[in-house]
C-alpha atoms as a PDB file:
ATOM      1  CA  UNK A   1       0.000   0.000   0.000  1.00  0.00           C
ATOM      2  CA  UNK A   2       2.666   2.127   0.922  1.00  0.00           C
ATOM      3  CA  UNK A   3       4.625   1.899  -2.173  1.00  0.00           C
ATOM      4  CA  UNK A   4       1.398   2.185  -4.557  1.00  0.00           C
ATOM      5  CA  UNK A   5       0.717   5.517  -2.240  1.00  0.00           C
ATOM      6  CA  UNK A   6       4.624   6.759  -3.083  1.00  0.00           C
ATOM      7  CA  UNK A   7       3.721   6.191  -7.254  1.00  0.00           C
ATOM      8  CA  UNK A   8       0.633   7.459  -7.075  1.00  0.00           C
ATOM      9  CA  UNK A   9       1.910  11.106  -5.380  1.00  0.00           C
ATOM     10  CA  UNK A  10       4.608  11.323  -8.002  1.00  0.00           C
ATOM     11  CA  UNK A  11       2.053  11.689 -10.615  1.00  0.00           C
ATOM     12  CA  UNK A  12       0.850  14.882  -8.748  1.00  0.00           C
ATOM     13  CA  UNK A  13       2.306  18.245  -9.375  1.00  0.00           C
ATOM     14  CA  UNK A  14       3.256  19.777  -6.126  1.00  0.00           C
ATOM     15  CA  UNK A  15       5.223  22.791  -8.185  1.00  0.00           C
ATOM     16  CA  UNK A  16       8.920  22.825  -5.741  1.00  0.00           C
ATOM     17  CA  UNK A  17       8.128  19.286  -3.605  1.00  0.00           C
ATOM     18  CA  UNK A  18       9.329  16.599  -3.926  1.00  0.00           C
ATOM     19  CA  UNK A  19       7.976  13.274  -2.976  1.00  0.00           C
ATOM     20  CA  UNK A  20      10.831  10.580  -1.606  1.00  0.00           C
ATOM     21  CA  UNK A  21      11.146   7.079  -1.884  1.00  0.00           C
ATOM     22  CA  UNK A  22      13.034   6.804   1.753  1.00  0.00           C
ATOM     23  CA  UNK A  23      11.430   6.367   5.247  1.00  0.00           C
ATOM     24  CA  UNK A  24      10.679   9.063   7.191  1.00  0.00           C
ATOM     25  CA  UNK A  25      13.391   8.508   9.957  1.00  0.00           C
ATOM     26  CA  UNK A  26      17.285   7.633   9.903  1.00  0.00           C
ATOM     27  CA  UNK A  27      18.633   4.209  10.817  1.00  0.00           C
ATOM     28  CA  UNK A  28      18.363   5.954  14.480  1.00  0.00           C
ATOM     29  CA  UNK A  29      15.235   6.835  14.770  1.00  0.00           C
ATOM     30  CA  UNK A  30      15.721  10.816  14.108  1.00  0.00           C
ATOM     31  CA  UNK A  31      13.296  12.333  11.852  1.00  0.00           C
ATOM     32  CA  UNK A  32      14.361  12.488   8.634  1.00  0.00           C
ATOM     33  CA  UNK A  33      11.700  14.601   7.316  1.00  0.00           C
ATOM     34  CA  UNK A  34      12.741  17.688   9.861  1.00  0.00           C
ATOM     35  CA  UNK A  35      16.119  17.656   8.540  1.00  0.00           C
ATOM     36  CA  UNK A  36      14.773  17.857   4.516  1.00  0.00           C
ATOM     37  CA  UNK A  37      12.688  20.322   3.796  1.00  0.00           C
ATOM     38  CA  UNK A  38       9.810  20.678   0.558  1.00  0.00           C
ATOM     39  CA  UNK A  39      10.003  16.534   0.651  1.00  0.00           C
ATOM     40  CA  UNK A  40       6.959  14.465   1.114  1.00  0.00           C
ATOM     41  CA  UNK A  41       8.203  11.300   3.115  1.00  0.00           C
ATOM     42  CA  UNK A  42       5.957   8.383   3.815  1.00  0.00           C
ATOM     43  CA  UNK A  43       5.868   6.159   6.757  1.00  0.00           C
ATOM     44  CA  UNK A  44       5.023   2.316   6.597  1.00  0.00           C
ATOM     45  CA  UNK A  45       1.831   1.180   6.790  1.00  0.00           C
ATOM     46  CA  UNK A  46       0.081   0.207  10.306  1.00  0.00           C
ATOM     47  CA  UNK A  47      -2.598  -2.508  10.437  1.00  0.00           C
ATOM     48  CA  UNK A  48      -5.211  -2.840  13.033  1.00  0.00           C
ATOM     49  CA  UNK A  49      -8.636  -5.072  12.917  1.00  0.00           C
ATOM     50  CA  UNK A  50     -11.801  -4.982  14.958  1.00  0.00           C
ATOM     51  CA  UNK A  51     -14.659  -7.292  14.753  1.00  0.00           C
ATOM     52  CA  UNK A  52     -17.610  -5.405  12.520  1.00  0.00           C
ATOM     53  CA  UNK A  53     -20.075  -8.337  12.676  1.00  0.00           C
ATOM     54  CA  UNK A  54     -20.871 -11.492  14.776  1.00  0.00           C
ATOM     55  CA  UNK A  55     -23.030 -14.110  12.984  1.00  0.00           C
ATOM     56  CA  UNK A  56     -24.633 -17.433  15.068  1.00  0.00           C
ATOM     57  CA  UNK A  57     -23.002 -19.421  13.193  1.00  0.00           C
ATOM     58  CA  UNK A  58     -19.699 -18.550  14.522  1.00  0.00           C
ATOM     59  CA  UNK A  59     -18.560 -16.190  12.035  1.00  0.00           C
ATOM     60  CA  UNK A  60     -17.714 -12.761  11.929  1.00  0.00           C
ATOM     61  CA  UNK A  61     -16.852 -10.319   9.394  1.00  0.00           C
ATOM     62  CA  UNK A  62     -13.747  -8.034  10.931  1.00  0.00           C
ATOM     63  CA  UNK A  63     -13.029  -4.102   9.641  1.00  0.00           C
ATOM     64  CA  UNK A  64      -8.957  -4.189   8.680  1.00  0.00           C
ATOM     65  CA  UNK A  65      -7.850  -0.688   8.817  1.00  0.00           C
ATOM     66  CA  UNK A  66      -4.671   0.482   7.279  1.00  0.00           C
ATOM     67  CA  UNK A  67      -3.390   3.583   8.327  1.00  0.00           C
ATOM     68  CA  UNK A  68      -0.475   5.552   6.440  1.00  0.00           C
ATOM     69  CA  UNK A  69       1.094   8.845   7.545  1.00  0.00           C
ATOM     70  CA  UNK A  70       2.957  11.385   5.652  1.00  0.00           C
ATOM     71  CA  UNK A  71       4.603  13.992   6.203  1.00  0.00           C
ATOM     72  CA  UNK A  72       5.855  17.638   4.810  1.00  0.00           C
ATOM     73  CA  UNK A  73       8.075  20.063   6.503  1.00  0.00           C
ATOM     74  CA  UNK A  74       8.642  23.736   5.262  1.00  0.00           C
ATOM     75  CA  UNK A  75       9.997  26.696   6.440  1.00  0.00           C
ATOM     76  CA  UNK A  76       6.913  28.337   8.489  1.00  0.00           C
ATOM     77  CA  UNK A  77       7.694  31.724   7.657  1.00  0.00           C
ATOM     78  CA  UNK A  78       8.096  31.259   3.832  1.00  0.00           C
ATOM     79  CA  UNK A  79       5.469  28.682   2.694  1.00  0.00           C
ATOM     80  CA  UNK A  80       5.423  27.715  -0.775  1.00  0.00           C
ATOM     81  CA  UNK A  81       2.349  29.797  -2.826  1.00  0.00           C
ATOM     82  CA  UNK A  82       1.072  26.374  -3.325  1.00  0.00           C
ATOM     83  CA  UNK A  83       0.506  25.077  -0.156  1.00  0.00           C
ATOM     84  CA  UNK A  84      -3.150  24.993  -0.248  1.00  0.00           C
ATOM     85  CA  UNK A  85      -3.368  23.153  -3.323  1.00  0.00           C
ATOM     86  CA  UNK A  86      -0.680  20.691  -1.789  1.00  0.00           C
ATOM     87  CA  UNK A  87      -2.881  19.680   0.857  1.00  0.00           C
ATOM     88  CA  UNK A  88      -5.910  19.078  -1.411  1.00  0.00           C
ATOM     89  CA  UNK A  89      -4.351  17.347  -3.994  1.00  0.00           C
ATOM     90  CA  UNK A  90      -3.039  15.615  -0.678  1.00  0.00           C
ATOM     91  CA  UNK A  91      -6.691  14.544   0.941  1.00  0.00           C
ATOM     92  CA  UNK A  92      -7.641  13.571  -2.864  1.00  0.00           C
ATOM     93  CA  UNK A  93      -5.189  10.919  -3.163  1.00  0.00           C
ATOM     94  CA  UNK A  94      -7.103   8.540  -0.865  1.00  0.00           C
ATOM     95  CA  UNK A  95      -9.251   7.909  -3.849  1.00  0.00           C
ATOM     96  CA  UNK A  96      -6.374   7.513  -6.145  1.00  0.00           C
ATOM     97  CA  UNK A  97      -4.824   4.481  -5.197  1.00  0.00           C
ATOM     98  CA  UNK A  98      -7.047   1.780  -7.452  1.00  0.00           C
ATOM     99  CA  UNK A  99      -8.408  -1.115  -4.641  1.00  0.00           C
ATOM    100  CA  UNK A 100     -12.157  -1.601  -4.706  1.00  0.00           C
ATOM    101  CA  UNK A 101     -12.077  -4.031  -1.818  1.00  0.00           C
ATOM    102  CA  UNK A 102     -11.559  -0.751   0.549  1.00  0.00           C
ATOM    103  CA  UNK A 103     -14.939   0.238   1.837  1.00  0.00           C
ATOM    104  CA  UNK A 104     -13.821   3.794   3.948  1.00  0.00           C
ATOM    105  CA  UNK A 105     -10.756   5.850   2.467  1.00  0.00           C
ATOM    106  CA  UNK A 106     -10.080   9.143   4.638  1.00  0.00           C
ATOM    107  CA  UNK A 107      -7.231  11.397   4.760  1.00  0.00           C
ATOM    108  CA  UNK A 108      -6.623  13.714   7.950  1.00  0.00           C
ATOM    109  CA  UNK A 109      -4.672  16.955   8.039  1.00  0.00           C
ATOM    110  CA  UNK A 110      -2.429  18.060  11.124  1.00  0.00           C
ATOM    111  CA  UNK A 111       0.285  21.127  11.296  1.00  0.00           C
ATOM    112  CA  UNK A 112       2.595  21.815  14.149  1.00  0.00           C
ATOM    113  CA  UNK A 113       5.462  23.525  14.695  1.00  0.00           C
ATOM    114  CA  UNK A 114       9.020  22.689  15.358  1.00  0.00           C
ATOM    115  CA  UNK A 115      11.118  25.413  15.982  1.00  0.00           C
ATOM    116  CA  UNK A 116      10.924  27.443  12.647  1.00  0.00           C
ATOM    117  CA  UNK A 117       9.549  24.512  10.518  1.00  0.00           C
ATOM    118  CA  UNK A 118       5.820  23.952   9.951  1.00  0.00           C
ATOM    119  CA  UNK A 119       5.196  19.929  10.347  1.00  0.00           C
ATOM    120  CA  UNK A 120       1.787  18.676   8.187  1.00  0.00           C
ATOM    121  CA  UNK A 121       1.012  15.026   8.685  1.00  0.00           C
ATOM    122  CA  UNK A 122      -1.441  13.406   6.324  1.00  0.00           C
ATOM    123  CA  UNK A 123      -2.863  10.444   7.963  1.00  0.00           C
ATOM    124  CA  UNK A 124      -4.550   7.948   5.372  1.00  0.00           C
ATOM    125  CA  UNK A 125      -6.947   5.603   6.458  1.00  0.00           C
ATOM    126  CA  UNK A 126      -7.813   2.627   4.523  1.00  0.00           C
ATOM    127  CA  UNK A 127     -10.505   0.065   5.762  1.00  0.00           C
ATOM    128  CA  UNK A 128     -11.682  -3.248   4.484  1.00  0.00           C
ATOM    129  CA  UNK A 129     -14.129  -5.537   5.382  1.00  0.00           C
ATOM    130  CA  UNK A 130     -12.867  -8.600   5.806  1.00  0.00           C
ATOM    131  CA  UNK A 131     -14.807 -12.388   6.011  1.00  0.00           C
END
């Protein structure tokens, strides 16, 4: 999922950002992202499950979610003229990545600040229903 999230935000034009193939922190768990700014880095994905349905017969139907965060630094006090389009094209790529079997595709938006840098995680959410 990750990887077909990576291809499918290089198709995008983000105008001076970049999006990177590499993981989001170093080898020691520093975050890479803070340290390169104007790149889109994406973590790997996180899998949870929770049961949806109980049947009588013993069954159950369970709701997989997979979650994927990524994230873009910048320099707070000189944002990129774009930025608004950035995060739309951003939210819209929950629909981009082709898998029907998903039944709930979100995309959340936080900023924060670290120091001087302006921190904007995209949190994907990707949920299947699962027999």
């Amino acid at each position: 999922m990750r990887d077909e999230l990576i291809t499918y935000l290089k198709t995008l034009d983000f105008g001076t950002i970049s999006v990177s193939d590499e993981l989001p922190y170093t080898k020691d768990a520093a975050p890479l992202y803070l340290s390169n700014y104007k790149k889109i880095y994406v973590d790997r994905p996180l899998l949870s499950q929770e049961a949806a349905i109980n049947t009588f017969d013993g069954g159950s139907l369970v709701n997989q979610t997979t979650t994927i965060t990524a994230y873009l630094v910048l320099d707070a006090k000189t944002t990129v003229s774009n930025y608004d389009s950035i995060i739309s094209q951003m939210q819209a790529a929950r629909s981009g990545i082709s898998d029907d079997r998903r039944v709930s595709r979100t995309c959340t938006v936080s900023q924060s600040y670290e120091v001087d840098a302006l921190v904007t995680e995209f949190t994907f959410s990707f949920i299947e229903l699962l027999t």
